[in-house]
PDB file of N, CA and C in Angstrom:
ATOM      1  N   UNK A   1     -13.105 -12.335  -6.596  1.00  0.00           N
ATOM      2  CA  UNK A   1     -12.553 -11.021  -6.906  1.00  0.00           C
ATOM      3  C   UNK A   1     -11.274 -10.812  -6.098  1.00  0.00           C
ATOM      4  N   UNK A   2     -10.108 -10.215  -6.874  1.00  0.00           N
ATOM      5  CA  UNK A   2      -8.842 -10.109  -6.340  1.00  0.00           C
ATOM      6  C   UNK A   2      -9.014  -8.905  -5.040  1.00  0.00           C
ATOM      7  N   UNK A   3      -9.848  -8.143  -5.328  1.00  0.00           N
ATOM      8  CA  UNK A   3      -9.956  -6.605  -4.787  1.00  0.00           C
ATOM      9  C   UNK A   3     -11.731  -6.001  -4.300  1.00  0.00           C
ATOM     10  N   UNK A   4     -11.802  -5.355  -3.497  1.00  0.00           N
ATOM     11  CA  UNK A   4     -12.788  -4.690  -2.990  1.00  0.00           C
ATOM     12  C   UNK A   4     -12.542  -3.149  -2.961  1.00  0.00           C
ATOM     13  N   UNK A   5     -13.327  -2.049  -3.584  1.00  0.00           N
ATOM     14  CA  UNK A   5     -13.294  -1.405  -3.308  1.00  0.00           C
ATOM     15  C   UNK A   5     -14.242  -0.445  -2.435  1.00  0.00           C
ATOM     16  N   UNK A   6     -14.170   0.615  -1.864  1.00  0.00           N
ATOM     17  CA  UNK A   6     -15.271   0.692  -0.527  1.00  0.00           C
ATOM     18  C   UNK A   6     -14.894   2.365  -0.542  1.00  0.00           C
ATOM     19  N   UNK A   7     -16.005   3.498  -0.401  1.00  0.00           N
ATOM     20  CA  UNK A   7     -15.563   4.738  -0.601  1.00  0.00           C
ATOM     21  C   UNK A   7     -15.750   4.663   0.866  1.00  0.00           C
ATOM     22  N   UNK A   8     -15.011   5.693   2.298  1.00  0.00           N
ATOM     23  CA  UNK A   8     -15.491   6.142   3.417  1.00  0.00           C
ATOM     24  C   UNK A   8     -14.700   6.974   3.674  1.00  0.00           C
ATOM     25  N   UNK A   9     -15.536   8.391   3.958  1.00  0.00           N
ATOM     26  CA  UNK A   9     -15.385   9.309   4.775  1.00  0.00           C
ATOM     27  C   UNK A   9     -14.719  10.200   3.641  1.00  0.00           C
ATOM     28  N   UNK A  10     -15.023  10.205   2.392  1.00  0.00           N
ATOM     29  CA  UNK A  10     -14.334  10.681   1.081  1.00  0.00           C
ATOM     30  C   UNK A  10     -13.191  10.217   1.121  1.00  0.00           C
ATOM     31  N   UNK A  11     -12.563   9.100   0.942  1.00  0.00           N
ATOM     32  CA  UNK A  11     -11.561   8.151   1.277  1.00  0.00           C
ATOM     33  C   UNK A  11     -11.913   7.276   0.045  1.00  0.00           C
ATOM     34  N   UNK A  12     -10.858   6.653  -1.079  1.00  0.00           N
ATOM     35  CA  UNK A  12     -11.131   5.179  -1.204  1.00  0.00           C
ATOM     36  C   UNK A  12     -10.075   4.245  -0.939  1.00  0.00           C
ATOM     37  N   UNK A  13     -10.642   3.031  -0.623  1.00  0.00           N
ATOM     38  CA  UNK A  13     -10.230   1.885  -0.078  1.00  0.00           C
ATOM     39  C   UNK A  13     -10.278   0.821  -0.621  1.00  0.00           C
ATOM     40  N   UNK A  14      -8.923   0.190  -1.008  1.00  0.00           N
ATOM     41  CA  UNK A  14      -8.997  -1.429  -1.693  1.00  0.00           C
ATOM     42  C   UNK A  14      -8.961  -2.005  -0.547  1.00  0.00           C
ATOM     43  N   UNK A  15      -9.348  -2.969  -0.343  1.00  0.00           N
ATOM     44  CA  UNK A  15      -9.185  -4.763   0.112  1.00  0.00           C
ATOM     45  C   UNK A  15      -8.741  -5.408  -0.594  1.00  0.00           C
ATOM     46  N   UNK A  16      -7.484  -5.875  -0.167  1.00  0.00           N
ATOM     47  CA  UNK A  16      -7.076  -6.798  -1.220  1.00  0.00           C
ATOM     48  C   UNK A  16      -7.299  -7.878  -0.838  1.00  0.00           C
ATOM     49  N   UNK A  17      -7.976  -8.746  -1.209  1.00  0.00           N
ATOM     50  CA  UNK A  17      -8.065 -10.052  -0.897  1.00  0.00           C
ATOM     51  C   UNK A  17      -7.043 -11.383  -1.309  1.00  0.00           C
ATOM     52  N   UNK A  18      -6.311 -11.354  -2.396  1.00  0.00           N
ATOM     53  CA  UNK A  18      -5.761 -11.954  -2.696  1.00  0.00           C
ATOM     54  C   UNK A  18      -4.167 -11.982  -2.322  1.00  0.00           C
ATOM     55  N   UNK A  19      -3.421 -12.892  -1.577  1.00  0.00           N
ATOM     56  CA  UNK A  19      -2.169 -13.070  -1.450  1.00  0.00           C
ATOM     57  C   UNK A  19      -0.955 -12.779  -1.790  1.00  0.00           C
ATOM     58  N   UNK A  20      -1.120 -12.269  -3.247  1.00  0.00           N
ATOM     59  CA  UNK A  20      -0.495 -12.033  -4.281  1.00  0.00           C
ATOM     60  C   UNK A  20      -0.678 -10.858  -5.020  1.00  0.00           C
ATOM     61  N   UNK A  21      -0.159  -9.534  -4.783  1.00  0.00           N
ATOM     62  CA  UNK A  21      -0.303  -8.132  -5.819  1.00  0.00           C
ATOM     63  C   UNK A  21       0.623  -8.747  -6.825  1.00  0.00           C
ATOM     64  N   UNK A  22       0.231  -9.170  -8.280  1.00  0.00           N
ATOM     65  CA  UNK A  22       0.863  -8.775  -9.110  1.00  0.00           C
ATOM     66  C   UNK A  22       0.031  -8.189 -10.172  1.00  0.00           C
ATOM     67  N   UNK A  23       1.037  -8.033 -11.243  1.00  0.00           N
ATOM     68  CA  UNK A  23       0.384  -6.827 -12.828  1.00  0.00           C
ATOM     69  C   UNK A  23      -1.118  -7.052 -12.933  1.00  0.00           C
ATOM     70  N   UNK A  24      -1.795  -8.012 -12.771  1.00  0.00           N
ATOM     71  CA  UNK A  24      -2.887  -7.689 -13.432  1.00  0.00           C
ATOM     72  C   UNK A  24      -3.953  -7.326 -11.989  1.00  0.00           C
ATOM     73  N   UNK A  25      -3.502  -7.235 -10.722  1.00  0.00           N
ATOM     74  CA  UNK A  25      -4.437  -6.913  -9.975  1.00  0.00           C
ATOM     75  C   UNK A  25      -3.959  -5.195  -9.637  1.00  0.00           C
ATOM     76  N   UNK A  26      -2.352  -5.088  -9.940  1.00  0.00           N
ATOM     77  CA  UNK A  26      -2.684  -3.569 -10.100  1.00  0.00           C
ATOM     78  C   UNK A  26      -3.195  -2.678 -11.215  1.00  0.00           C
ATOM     79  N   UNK A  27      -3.227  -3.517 -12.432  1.00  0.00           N
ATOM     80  CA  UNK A  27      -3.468  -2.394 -13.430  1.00  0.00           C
ATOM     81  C   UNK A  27      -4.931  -2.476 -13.444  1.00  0.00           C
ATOM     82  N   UNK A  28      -6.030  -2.979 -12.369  1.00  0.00           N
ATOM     83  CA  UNK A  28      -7.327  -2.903 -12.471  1.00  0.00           C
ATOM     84  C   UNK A  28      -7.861  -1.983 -11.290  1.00  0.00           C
ATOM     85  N   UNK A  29      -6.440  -1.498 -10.550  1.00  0.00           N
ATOM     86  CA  UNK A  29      -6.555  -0.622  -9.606  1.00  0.00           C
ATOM     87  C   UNK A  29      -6.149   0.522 -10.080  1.00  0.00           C
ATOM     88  N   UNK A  30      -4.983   0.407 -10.641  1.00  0.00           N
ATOM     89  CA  UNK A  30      -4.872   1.591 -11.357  1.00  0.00           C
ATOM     90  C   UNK A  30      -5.655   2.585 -12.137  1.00  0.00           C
ATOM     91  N   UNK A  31      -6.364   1.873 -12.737  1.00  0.00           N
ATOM     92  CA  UNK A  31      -7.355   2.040 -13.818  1.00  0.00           C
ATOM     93  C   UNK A  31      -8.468   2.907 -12.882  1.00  0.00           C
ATOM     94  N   UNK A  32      -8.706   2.514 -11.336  1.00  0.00           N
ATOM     95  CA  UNK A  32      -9.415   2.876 -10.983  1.00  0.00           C
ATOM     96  C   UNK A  32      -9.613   4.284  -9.959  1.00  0.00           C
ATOM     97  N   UNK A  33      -7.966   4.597  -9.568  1.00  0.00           N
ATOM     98  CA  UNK A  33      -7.525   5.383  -8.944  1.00  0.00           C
ATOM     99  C   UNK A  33      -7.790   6.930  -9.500  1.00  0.00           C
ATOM    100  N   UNK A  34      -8.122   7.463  -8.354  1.00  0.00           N
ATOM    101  CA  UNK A  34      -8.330   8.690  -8.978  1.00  0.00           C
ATOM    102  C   UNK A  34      -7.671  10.326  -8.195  1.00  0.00           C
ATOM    103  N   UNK A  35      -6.933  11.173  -9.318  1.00  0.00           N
ATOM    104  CA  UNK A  35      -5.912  11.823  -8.510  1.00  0.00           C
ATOM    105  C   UNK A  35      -6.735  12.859  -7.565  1.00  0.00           C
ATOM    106  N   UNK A  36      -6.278  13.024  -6.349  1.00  0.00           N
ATOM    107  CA  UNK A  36      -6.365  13.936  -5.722  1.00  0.00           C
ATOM    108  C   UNK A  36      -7.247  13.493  -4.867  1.00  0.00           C
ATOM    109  N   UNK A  37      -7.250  12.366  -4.481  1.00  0.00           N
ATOM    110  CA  UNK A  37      -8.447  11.800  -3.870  1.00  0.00           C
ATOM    111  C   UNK A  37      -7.518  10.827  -2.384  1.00  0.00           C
ATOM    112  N   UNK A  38      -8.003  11.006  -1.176  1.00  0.00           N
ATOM    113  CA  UNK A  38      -7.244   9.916  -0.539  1.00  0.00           C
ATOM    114  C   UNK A  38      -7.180   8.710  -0.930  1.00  0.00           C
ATOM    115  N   UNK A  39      -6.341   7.683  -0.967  1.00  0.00           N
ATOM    116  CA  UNK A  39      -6.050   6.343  -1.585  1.00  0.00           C
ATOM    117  C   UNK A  39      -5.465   5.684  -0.537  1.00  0.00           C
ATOM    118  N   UNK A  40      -6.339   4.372  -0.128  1.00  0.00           N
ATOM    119  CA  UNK A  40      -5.303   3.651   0.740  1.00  0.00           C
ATOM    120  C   UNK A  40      -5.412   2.098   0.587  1.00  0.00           C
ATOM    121  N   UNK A  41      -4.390   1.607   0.553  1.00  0.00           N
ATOM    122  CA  UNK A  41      -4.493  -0.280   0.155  1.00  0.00           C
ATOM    123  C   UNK A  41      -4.663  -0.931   1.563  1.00  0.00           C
ATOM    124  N   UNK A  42      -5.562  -1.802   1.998  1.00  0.00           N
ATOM    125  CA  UNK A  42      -5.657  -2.464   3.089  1.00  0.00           C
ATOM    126  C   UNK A  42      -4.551  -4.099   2.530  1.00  0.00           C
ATOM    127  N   UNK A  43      -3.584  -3.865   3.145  1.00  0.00           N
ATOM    128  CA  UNK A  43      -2.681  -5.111   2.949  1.00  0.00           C
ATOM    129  C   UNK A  43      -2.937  -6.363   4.082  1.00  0.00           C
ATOM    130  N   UNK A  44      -3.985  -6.270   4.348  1.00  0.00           N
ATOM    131  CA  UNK A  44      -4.003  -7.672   5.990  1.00  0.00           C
ATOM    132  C   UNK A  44      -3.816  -8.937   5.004  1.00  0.00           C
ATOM    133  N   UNK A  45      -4.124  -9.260   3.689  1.00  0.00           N
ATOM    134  CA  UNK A  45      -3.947 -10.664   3.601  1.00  0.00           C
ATOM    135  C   UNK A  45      -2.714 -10.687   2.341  1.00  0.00           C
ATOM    136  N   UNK A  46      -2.121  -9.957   2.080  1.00  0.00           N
ATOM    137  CA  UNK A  46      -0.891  -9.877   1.140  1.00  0.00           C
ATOM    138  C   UNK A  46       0.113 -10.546   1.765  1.00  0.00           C
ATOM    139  N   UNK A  47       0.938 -11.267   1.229  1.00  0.00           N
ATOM    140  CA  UNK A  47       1.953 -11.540   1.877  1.00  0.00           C
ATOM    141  C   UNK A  47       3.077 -11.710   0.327  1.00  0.00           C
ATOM    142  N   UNK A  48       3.011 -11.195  -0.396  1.00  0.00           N
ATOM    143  CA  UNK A  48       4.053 -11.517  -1.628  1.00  0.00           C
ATOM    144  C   UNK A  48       3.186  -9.967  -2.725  1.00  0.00           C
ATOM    145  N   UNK A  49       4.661  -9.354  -3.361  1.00  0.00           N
ATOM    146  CA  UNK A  49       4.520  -8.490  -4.595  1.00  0.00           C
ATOM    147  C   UNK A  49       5.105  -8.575  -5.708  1.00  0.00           C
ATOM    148  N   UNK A  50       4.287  -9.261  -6.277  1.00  0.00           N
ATOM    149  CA  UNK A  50       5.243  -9.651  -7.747  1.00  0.00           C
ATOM    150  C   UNK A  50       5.133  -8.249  -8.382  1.00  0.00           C
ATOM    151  N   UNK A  51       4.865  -7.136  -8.601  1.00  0.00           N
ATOM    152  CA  UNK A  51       4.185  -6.503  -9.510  1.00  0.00           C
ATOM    153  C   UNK A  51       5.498  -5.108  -9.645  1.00  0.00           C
ATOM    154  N   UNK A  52       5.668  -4.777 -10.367  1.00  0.00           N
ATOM    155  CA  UNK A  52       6.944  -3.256 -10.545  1.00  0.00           C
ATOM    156  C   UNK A  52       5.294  -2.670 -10.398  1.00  0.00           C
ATOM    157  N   UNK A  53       4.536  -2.399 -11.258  1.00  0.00           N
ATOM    158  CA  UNK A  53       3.710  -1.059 -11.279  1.00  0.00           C
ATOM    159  C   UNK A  53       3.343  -0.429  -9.903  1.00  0.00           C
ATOM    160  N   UNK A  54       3.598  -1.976  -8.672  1.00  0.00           N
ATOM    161  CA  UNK A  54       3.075  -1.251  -7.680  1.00  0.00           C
ATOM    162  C   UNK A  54       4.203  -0.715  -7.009  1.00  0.00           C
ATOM    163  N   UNK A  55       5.322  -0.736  -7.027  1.00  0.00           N
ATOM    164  CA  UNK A  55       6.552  -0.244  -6.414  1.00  0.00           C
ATOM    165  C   UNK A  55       6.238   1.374  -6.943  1.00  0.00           C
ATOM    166  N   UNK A  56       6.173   1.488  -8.111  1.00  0.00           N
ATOM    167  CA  UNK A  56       6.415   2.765  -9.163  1.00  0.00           C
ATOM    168  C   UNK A  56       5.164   3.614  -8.592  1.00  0.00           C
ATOM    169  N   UNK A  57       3.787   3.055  -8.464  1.00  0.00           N
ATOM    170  CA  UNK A  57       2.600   4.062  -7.890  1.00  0.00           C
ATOM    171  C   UNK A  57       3.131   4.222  -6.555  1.00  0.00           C
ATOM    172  N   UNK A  58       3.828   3.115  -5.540  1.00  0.00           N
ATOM    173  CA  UNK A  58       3.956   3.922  -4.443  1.00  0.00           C
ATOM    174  C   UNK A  58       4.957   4.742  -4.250  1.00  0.00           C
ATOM    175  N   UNK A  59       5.860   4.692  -4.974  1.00  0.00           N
ATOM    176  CA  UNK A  59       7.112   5.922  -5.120  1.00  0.00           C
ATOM    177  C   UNK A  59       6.525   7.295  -5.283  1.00  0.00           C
ATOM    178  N   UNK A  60       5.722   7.458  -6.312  1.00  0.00           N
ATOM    179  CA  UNK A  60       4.965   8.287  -6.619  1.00  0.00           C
ATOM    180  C   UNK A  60       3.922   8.749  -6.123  1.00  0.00           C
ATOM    181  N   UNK A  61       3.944   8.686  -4.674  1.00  0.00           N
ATOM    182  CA  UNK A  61       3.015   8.237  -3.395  1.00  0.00           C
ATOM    183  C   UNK A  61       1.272   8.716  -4.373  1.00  0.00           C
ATOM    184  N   UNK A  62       1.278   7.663  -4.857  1.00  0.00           N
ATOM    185  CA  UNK A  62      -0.534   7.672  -5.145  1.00  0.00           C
ATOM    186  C   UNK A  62      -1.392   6.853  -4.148  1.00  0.00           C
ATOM    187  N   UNK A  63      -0.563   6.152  -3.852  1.00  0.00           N
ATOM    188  CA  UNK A  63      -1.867   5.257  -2.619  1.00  0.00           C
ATOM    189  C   UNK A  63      -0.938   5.271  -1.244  1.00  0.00           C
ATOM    190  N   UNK A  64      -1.636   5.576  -0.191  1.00  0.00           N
ATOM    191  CA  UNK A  64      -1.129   4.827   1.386  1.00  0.00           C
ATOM    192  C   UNK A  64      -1.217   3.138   1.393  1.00  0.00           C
ATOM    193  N   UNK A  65      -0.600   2.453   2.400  1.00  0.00           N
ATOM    194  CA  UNK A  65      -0.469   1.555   2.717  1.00  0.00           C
ATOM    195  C   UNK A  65      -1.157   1.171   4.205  1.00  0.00           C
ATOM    196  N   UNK A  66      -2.134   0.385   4.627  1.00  0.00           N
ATOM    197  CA  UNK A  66      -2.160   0.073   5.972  1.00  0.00           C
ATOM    198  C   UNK A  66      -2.169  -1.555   6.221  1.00  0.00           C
ATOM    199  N   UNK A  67      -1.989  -1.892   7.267  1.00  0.00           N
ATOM    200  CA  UNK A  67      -2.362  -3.285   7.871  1.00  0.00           C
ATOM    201  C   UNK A  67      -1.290  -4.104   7.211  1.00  0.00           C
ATOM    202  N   UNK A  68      -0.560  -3.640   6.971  1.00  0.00           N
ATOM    203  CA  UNK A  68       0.817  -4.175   6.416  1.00  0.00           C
ATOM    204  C   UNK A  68       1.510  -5.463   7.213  1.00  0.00           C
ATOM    205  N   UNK A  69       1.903  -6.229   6.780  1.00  0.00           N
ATOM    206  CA  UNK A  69       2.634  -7.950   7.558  1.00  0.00           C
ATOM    207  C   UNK A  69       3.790  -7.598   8.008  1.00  0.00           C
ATOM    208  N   UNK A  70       4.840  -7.904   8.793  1.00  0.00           N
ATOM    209  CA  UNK A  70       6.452  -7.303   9.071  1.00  0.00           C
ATOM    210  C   UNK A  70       6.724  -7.474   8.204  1.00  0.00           C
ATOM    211  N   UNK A  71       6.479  -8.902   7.336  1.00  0.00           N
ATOM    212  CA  UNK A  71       7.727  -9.553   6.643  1.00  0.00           C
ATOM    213  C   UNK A  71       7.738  -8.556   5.388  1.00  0.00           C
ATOM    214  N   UNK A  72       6.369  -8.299   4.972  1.00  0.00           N
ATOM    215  CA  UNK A  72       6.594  -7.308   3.622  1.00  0.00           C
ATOM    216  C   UNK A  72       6.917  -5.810   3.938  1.00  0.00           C
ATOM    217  N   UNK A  73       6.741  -5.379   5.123  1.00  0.00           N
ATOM    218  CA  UNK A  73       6.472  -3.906   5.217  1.00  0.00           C
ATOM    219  C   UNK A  73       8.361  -3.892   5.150  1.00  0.00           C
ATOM    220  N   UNK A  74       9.442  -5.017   5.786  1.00  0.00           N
ATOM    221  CA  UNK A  74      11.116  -4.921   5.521  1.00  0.00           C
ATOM    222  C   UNK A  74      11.029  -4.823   3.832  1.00  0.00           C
ATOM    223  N   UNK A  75      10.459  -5.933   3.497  1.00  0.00           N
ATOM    224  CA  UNK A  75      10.570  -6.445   1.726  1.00  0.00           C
ATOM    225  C   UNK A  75      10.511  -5.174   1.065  1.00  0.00           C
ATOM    226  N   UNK A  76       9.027  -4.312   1.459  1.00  0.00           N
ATOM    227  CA  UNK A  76       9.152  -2.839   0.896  1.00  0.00           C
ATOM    228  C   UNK A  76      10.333  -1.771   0.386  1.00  0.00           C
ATOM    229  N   UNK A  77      10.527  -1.747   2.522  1.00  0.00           N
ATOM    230  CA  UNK A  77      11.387  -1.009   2.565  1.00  0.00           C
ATOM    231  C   UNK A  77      12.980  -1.103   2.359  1.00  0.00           C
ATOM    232  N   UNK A  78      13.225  -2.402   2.136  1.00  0.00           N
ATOM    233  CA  UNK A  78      14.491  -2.551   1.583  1.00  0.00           C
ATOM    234  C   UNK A  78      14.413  -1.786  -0.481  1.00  0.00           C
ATOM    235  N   UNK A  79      13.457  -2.276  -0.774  1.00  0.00           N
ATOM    236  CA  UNK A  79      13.428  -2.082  -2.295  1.00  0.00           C
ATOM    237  C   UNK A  79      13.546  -0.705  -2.154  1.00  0.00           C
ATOM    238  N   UNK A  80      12.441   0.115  -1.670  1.00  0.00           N
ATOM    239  CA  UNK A  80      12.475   1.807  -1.590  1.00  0.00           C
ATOM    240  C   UNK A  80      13.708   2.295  -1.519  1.00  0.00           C
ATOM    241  N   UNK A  81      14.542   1.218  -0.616  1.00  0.00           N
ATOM    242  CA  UNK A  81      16.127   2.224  -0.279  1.00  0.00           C
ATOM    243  C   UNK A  81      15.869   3.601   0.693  1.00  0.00           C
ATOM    244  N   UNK A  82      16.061   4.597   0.187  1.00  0.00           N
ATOM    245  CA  UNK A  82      16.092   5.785   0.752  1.00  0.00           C
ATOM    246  C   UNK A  82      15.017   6.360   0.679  1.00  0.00           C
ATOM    247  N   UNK A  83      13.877   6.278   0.218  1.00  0.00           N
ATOM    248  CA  UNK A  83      12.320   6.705  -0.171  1.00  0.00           C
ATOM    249  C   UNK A  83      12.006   6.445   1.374  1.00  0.00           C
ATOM    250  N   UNK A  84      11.015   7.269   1.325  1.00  0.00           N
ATOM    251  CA  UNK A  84       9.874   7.118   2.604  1.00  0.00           C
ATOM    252  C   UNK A  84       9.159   6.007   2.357  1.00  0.00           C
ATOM    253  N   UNK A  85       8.378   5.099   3.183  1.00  0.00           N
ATOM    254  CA  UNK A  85       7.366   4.159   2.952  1.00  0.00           C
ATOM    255  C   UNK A  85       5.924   4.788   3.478  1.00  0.00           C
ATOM    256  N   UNK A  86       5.363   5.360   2.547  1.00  0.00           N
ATOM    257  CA  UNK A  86       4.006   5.562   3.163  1.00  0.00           C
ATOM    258  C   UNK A  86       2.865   4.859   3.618  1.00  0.00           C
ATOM    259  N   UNK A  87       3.022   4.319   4.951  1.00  0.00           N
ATOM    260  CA  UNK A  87       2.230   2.957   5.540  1.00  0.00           C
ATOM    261  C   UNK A  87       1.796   3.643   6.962  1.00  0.00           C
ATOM    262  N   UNK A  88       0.524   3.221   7.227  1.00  0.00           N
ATOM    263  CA  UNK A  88      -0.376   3.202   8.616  1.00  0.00           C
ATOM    264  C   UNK A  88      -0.022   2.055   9.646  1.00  0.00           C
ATOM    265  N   UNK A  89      -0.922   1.668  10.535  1.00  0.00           N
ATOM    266  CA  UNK A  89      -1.188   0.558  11.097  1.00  0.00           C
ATOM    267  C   UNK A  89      -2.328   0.060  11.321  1.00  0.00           C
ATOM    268  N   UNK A  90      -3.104   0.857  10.858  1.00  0.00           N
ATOM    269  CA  UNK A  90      -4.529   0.540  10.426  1.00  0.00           C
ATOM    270  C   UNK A  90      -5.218   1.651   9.675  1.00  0.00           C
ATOM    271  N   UNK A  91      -6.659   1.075   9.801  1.00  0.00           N
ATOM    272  CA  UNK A  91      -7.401   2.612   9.118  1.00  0.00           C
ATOM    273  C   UNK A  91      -7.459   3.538   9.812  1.00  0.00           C
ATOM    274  N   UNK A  92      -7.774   3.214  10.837  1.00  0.00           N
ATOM    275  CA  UNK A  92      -7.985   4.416  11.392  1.00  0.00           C
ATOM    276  C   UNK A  92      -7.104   5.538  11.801  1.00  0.00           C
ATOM    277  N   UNK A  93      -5.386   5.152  11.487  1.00  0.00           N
ATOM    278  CA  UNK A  93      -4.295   5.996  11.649  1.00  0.00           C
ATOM    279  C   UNK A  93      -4.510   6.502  10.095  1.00  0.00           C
ATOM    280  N   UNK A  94      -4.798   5.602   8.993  1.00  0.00           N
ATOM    281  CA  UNK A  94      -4.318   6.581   7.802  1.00  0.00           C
ATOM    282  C   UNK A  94      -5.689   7.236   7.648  1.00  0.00           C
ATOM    283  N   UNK A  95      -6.723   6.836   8.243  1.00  0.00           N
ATOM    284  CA  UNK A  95      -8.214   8.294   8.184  1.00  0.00           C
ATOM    285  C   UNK A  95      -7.587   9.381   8.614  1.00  0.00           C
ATOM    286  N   UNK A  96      -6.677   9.344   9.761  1.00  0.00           N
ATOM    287  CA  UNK A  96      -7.092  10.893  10.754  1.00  0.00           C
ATOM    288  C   UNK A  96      -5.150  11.094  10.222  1.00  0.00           C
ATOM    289  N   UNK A  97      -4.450  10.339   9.439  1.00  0.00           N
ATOM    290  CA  UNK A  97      -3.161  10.652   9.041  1.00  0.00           C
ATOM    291  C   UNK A  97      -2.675  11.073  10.196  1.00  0.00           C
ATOM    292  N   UNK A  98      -2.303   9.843  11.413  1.00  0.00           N
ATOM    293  CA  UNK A  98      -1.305   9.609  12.473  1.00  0.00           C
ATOM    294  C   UNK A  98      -0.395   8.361  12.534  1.00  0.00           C
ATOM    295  N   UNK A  99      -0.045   8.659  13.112  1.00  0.00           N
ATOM    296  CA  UNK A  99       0.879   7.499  13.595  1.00  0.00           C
ATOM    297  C   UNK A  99       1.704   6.450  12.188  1.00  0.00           C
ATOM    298  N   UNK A 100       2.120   7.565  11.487  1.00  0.00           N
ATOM    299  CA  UNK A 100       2.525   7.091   9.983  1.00  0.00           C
ATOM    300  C   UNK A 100       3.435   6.337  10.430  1.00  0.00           C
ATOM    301  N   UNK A 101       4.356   5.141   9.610  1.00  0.00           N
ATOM    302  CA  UNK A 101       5.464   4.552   9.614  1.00  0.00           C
ATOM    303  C   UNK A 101       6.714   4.992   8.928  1.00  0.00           C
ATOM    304  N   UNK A 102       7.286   6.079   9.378  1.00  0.00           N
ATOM    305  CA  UNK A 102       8.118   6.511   8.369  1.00  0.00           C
ATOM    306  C   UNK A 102       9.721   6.341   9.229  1.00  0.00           C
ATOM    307  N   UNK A 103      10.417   6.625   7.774  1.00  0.00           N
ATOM    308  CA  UNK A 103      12.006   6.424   8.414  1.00  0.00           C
ATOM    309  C   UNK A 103      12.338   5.185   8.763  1.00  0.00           C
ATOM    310  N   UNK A 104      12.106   4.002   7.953  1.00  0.00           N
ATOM    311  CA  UNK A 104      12.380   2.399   8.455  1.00  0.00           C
ATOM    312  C   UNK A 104      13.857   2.413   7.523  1.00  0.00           C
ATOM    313  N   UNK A 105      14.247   1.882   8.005  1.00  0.00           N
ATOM    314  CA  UNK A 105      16.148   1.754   7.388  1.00  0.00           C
ATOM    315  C   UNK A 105      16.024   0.456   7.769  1.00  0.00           C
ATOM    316  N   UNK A 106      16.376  -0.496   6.841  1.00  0.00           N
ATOM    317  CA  UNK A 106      17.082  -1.613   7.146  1.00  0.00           C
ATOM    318  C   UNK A 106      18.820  -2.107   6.724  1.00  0.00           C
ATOM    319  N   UNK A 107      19.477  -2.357   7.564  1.00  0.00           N
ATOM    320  CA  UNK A 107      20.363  -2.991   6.868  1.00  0.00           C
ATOM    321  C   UNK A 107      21.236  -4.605   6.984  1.00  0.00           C
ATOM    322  N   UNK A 108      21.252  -4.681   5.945  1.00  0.00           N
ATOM    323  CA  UNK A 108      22.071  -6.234   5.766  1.00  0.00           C
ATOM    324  C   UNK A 108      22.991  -6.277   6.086  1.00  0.00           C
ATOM    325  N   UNK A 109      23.327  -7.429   6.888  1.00  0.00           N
ATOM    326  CA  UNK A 109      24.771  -7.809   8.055  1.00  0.00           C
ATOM    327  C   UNK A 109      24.629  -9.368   7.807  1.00  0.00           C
TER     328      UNK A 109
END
């Protein structure tokens, strides 16, 4: 299975297990997301996003981000541009919604 999902603390939670977010592991998340509900992606073993749908849900901040890699959390935030990146550093910052990652600017030199 590409994904785990896990309800806690009225929270839900993917695991992504697989290396690779692309189209068909978000549109089985998608499918599963539900509005108004906390949403957060555990990214510890991602390291590549092929996928637009998931750029477009997180613009549209439907899910948080935690446990994020450097190399993707730049990759992100270069694509976002001027958007906020809504990312943790673990669960337990995006449970109690602290220690967010916001305001990352990168630029190319």
């Amino acid at each position: 299975m590409d994904f785990s999902k896990k309800f806690l603390n009225g929270e839900v939670i993917y695991n992504i297990n697989s290396e690779i977010i692309d189209e068909k592991i978000m549109n089985n998340i998608i499918k599963t997301i539900k509005p108004n509900i906390k949403t957060g992606l555990n990214m510890k073993n991602v390291k590549s996003i092929t996928s637009v749908n998931f750029i477009k849900y997180l613009l549209e901040d439907r899910f948080k981000l935690f446990n994020i890699q450097s190399e993707l959390l730049a990759y992100i935030s270069l694509v976002l541009k001027d958007n906020f990146l809504k990312s943790f550093m673990n669960y337990e910052d995006f449970s109690s919604n602290k220690r967010e990652l916001i305001k990352r600017k990168f630029i190319i030199i």
